[in-house]
Protein backbone atom coordinates (compact mmCIF):
# COMPACT_ATOMS: atom_id res chain seq x y z
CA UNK A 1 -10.69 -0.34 -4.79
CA UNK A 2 -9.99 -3.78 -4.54
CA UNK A 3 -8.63 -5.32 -7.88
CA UNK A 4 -8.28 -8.96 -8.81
CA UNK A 5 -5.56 -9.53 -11.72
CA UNK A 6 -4.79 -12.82 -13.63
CA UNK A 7 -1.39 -13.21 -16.04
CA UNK A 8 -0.41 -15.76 -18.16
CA UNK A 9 2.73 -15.89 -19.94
CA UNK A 10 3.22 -18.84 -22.14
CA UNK A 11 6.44 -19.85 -24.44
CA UNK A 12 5.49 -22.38 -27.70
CA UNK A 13 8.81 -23.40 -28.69
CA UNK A 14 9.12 -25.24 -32.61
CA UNK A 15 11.49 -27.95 -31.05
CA UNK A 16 11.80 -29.10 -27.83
CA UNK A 17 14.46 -26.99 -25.20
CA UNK A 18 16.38 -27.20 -22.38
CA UNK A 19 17.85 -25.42 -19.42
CA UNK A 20 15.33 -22.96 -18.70
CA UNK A 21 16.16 -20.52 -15.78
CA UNK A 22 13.91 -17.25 -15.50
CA UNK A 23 13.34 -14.26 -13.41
CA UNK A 24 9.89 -13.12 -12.84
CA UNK A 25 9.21 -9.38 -11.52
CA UNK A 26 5.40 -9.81 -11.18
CA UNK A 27 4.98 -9.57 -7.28
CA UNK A 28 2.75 -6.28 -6.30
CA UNK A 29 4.09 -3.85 -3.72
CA UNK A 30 2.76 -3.14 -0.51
CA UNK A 31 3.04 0.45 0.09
CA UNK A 32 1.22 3.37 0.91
CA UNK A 33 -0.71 3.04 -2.31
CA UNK A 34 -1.84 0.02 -2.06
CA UNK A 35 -1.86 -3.58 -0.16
CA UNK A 36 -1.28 -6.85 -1.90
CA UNK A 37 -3.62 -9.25 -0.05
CA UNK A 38 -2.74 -12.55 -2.19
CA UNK A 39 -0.63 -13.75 -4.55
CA UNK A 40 0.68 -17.04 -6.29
CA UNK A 41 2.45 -18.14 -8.97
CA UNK A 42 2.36 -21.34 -11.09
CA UNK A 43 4.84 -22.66 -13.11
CA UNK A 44 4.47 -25.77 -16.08
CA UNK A 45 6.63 -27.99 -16.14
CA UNK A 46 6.71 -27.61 -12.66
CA UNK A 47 9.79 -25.97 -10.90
CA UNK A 48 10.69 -24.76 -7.46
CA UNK A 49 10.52 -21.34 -7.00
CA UNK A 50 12.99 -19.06 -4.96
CA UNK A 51 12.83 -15.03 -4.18
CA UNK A 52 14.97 -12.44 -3.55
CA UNK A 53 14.61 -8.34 -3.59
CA UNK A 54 16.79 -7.04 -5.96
CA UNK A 55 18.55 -3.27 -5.38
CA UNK A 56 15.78 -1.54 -6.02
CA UNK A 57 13.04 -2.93 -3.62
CA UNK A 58 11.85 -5.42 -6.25
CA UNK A 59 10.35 -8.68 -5.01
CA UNK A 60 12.28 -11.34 -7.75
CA UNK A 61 10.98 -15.01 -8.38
CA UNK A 62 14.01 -17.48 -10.01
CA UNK A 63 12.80 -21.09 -11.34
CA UNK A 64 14.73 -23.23 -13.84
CA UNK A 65 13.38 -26.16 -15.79
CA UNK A 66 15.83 -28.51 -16.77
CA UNK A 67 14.37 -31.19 -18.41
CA UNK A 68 13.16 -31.00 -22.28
CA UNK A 69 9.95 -28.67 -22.99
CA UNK A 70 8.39 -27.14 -25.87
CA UNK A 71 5.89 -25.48 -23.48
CA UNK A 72 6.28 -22.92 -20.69
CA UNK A 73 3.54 -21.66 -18.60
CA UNK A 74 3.84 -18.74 -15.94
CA UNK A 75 0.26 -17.95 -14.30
CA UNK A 76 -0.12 -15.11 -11.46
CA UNK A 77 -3.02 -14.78 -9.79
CA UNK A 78 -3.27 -11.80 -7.02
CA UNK A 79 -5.73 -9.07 -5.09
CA UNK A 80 -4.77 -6.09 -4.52
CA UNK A 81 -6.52 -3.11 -2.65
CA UNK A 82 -5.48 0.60 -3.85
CA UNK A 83 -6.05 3.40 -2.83
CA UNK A 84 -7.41 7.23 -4.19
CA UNK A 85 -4.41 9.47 -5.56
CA UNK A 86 -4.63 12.86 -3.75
CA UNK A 87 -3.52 15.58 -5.74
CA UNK A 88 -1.94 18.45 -4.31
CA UNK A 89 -3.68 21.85 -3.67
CA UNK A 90 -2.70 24.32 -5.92
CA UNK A 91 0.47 26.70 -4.04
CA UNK A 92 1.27 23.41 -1.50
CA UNK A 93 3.02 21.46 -4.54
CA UNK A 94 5.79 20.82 -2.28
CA UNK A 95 8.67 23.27 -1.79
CA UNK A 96 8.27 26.68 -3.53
CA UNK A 97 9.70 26.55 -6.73
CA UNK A 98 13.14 28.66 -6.73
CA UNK A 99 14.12 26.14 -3.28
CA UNK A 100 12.79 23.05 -4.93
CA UNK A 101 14.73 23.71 -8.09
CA UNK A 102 17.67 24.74 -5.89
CA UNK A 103 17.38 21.64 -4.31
CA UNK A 104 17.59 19.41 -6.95
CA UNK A 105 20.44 21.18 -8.86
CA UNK A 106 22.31 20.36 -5.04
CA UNK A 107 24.92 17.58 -4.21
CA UNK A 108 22.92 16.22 -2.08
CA UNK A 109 20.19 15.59 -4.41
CA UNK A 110 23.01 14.27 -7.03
CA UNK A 111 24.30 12.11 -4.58
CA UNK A 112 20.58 10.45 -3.22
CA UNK A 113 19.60 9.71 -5.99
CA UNK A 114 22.01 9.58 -8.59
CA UNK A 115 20.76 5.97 -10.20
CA UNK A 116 17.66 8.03 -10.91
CA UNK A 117 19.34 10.83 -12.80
CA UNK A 118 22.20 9.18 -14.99
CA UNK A 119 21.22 8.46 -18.62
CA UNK A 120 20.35 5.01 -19.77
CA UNK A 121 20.19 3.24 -23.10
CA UNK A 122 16.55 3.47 -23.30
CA UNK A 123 16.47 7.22 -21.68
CA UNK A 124 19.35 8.72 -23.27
CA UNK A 125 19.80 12.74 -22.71
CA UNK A 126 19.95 13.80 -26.56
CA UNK A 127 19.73 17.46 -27.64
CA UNK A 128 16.22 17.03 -28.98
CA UNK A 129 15.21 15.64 -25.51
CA UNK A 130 16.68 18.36 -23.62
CA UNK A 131 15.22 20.89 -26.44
CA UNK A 132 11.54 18.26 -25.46
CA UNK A 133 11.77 19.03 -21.53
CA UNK A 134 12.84 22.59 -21.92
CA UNK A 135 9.72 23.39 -24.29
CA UNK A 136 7.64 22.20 -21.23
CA UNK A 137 8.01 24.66 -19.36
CA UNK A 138 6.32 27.46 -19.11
CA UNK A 139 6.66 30.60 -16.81
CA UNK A 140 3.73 31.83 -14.58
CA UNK A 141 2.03 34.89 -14.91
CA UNK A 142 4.80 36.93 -12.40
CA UNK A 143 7.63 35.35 -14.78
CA UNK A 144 8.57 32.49 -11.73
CA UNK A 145 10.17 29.34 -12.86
CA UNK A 146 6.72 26.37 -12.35
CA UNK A 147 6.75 24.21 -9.82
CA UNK A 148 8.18 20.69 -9.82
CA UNK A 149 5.11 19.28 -9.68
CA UNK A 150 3.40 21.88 -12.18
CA UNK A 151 6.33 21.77 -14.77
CA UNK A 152 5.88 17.30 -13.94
CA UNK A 153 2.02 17.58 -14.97
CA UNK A 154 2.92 19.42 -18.19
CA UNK A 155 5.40 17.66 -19.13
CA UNK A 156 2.94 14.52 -18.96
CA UNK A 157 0.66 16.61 -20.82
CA UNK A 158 2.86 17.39 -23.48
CA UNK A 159 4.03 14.08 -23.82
CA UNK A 160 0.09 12.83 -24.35
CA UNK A 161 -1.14 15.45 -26.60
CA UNK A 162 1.63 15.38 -28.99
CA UNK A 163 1.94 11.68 -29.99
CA UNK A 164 -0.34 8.97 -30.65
CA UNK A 165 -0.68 6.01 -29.40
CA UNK A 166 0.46 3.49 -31.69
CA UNK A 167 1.40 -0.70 -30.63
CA UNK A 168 2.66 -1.40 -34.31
CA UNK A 169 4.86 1.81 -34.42
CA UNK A 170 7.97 0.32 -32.32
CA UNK A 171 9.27 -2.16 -30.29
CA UNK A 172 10.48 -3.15 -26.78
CA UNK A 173 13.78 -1.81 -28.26
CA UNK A 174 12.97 1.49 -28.90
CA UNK A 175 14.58 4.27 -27.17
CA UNK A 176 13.42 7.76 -25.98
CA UNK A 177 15.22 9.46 -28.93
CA UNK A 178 13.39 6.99 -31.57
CA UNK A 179 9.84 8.35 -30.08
CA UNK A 180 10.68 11.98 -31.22
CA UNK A 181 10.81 11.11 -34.61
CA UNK A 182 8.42 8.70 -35.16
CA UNK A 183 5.81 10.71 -33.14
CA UNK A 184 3.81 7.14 -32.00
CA UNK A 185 4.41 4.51 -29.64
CA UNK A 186 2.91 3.20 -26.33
CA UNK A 187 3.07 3.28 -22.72
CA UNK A 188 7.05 1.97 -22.45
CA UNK A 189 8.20 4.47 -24.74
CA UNK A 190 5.92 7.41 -23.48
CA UNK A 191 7.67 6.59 -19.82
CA UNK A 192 11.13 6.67 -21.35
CA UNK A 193 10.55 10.11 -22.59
CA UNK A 194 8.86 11.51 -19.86
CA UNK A 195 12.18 9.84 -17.83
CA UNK A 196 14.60 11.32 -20.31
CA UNK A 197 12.95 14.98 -19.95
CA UNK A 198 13.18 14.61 -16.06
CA UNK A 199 16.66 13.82 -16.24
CA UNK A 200 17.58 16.31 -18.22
CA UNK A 201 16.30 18.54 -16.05
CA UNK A 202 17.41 17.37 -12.94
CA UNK A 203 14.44 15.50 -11.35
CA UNK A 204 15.18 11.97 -10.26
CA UNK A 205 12.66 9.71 -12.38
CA UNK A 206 12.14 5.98 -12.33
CA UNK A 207 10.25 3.53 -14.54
CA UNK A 208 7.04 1.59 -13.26
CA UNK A 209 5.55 -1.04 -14.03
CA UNK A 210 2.34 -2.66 -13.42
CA UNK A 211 -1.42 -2.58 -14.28
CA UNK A 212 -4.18 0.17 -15.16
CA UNK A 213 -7.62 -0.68 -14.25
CA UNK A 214 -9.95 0.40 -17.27
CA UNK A 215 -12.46 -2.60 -17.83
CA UNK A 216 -15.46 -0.61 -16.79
CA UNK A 217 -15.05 2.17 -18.68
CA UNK A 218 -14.92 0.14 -21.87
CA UNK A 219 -18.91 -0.14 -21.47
CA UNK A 220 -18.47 -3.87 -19.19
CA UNK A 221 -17.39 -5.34 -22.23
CA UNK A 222 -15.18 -8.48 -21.40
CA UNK A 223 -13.88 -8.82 -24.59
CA UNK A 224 -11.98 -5.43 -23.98
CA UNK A 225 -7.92 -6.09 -24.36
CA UNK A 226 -6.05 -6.06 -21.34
CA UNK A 227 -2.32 -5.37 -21.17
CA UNK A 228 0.55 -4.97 -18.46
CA UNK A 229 1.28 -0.69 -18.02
CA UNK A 230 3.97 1.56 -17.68
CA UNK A 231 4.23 5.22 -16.09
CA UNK A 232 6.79 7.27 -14.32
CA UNK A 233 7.57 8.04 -10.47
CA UNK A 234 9.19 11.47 -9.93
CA UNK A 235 10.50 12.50 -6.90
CA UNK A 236 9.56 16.09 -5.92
CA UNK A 237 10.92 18.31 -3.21
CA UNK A 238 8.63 18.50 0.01
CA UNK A 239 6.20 15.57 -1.85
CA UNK A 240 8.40 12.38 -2.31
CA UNK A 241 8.12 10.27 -5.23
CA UNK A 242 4.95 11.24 -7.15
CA UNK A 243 3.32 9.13 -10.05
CA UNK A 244 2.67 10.52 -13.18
CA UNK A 245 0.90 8.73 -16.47
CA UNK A 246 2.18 10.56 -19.64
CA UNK A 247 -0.21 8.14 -21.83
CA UNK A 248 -3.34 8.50 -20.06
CA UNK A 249 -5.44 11.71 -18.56
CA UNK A 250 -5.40 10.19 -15.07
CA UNK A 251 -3.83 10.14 -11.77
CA UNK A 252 -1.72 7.12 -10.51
CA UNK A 253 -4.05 6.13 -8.05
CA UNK A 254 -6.82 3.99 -7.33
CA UNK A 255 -6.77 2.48 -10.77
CA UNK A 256 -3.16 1.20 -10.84
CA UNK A 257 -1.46 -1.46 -9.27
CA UNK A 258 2.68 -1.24 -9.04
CA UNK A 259 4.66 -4.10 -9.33
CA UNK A 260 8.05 -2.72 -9.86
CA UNK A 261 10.46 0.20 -10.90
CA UNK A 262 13.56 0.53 -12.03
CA UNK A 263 16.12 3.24 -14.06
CA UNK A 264 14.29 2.02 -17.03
CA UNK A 265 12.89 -1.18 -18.98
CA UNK A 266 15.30 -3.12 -18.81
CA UNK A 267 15.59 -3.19 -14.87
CA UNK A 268 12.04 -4.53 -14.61
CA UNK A 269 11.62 -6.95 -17.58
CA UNK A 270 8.00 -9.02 -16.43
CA UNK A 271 9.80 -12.42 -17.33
CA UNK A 272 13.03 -13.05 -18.95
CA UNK A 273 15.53 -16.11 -19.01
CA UNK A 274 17.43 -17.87 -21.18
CA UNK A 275 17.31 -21.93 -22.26
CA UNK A 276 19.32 -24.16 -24.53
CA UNK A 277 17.49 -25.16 -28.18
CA UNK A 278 15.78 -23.28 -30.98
CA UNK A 279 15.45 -19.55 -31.45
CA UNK A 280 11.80 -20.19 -32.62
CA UNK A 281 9.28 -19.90 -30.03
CA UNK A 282 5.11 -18.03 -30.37
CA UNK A 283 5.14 -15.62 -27.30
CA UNK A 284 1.37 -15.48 -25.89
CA UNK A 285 0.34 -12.71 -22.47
CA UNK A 286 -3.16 -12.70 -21.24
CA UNK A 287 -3.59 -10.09 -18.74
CA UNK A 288 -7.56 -9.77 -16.70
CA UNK A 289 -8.24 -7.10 -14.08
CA UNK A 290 -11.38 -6.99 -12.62
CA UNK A 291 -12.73 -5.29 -9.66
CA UNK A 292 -13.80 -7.12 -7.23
CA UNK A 293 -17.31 -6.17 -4.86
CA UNK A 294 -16.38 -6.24 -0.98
């Protein structure tokens, strides 16, 4: 599927600022998933822009803006072409289960990937998430420990049928912990909790994000509401790092586009900077995906 995406992030600010330097993570990957065939970025005021890949494989966009502003515009424009998610067959999930498990629980495993495993502030490994993860698994019929990748898709499950989906229920501060109580939130804080549970468990996990292509499923309407995405990776013995959606009934594939991951939120913040002048400022993100006919 070929996707064509347009953001704009734009910063009113009361009085006029200074000093502006940013970091933009907004650069698709190119992957076995899918290919980024253009991109761009625009900046107003106008600014230089420089790039670097920070330690996790993310492509990173600097700019400063030194002169006085009480406007700042960041536009990305870029077409991407994904590709269909391919599920595994039932019994080829990877390793069998008691070696997979094994696996993970081994130094080796700790040592590969142990950026993936350690708690974070926004994925914190609480009693009540390790009492979450533990609930989500459930033993097969000959009383065998699931699967990675089964006891992965219910935990995603779990996570989707038992809390609502909810933008005025919490913030981009709220942690994995905070979602068990209040029951509601959205995509970020699903993804912490799905990361949390993996942790807990053992399984490396890492935070995406990026974009999920619904636009014609909303009936063609084009005054449906767009919005940057989050999901999980996993990694799972024999398989690699798998995606997973724990807020909606579909497979990463076809219909997403990655831009970047990280250990949690914080790692892969779209924009953020700082600038010298008044903490009052209107915060305004447009996001349009559309497919686009070959």
């Amino acid at each position: 599927m070929k996707l064509h995406i347009s953001h704009t992030t734009q910063y009113a600010y009361k009085d006029a600022v200074t000093d502006s330097v940013n970091e933009l993570r907004l650069t698709p990957f190119t992957n076995e998933q899918q290919s980024c065939y253009t991109h761009s970025i625009s900046v107003e005021p106008n600014a230089s822009l420089f790039s670097y890949d920070d330690y996790f494989g993310n492509r990173v966009h600097v700019f400063s803006v030194n002169g006085q502003h009480r406007k700042l515009t960041i536009r990305t424009q870029m077409t991407v072409v994904t590709r269909e998610a391919i599920k595994p067959p039932l019994g080829k999930e990877g390793m069998p289960p008691k070696e997979a498990w094994e696996w993970l629980a081994s130094d080796k495993s700790a040592n590969r990937f142990a950026e993936y495993l350690l708690p974070t502030d926004y994925t914190g490994i609480t009693p009540e998430v390790a009492a979450f993860a533990n609930a989500a698994i459930q033993s097969s019929p000959g009383g065998e420990r699931p699967g990675v990748y089964g006891w992965l898709l219910a935990l995603s499950n779990k996570i989707r049928s038992e809390f609502i989906y909810d933008t005025g229920a919490t913030n981009v501060h709220t942690i994995a912990g905070d979602l068990l109580r209040k029951r509601r939130g959205v995509c970020q804080d699903f993804a912490h909790l799905m990361i949390a549970s993996c942790r807990s468990k053992g399984v490396p996990a890492r935070y995406v994000s990026g974009y999920h292509f619904v636009g014609d499923l909303q009936g063609g309407s084009a005054d449906f509401e767009q919005a940057s995405h989050a999901w999980i990776e996993a990694y799972v013995p024999g398989l690699g790092w798998c995606g997973f959606d724990p807020t909606n009934d579909a497979l990463v594939g076809e219909r997403y586009v990655k831009l970047g991951h990280g250990r949690d939120y914080k790692d892969i913040v779209p924009v953020k900077g700082v600038y010298m002048g008044t903490s009052e400022a209107d915060l305004e993100v447009t996001v349009d995906v559309k497919r686009v006919d070959d």
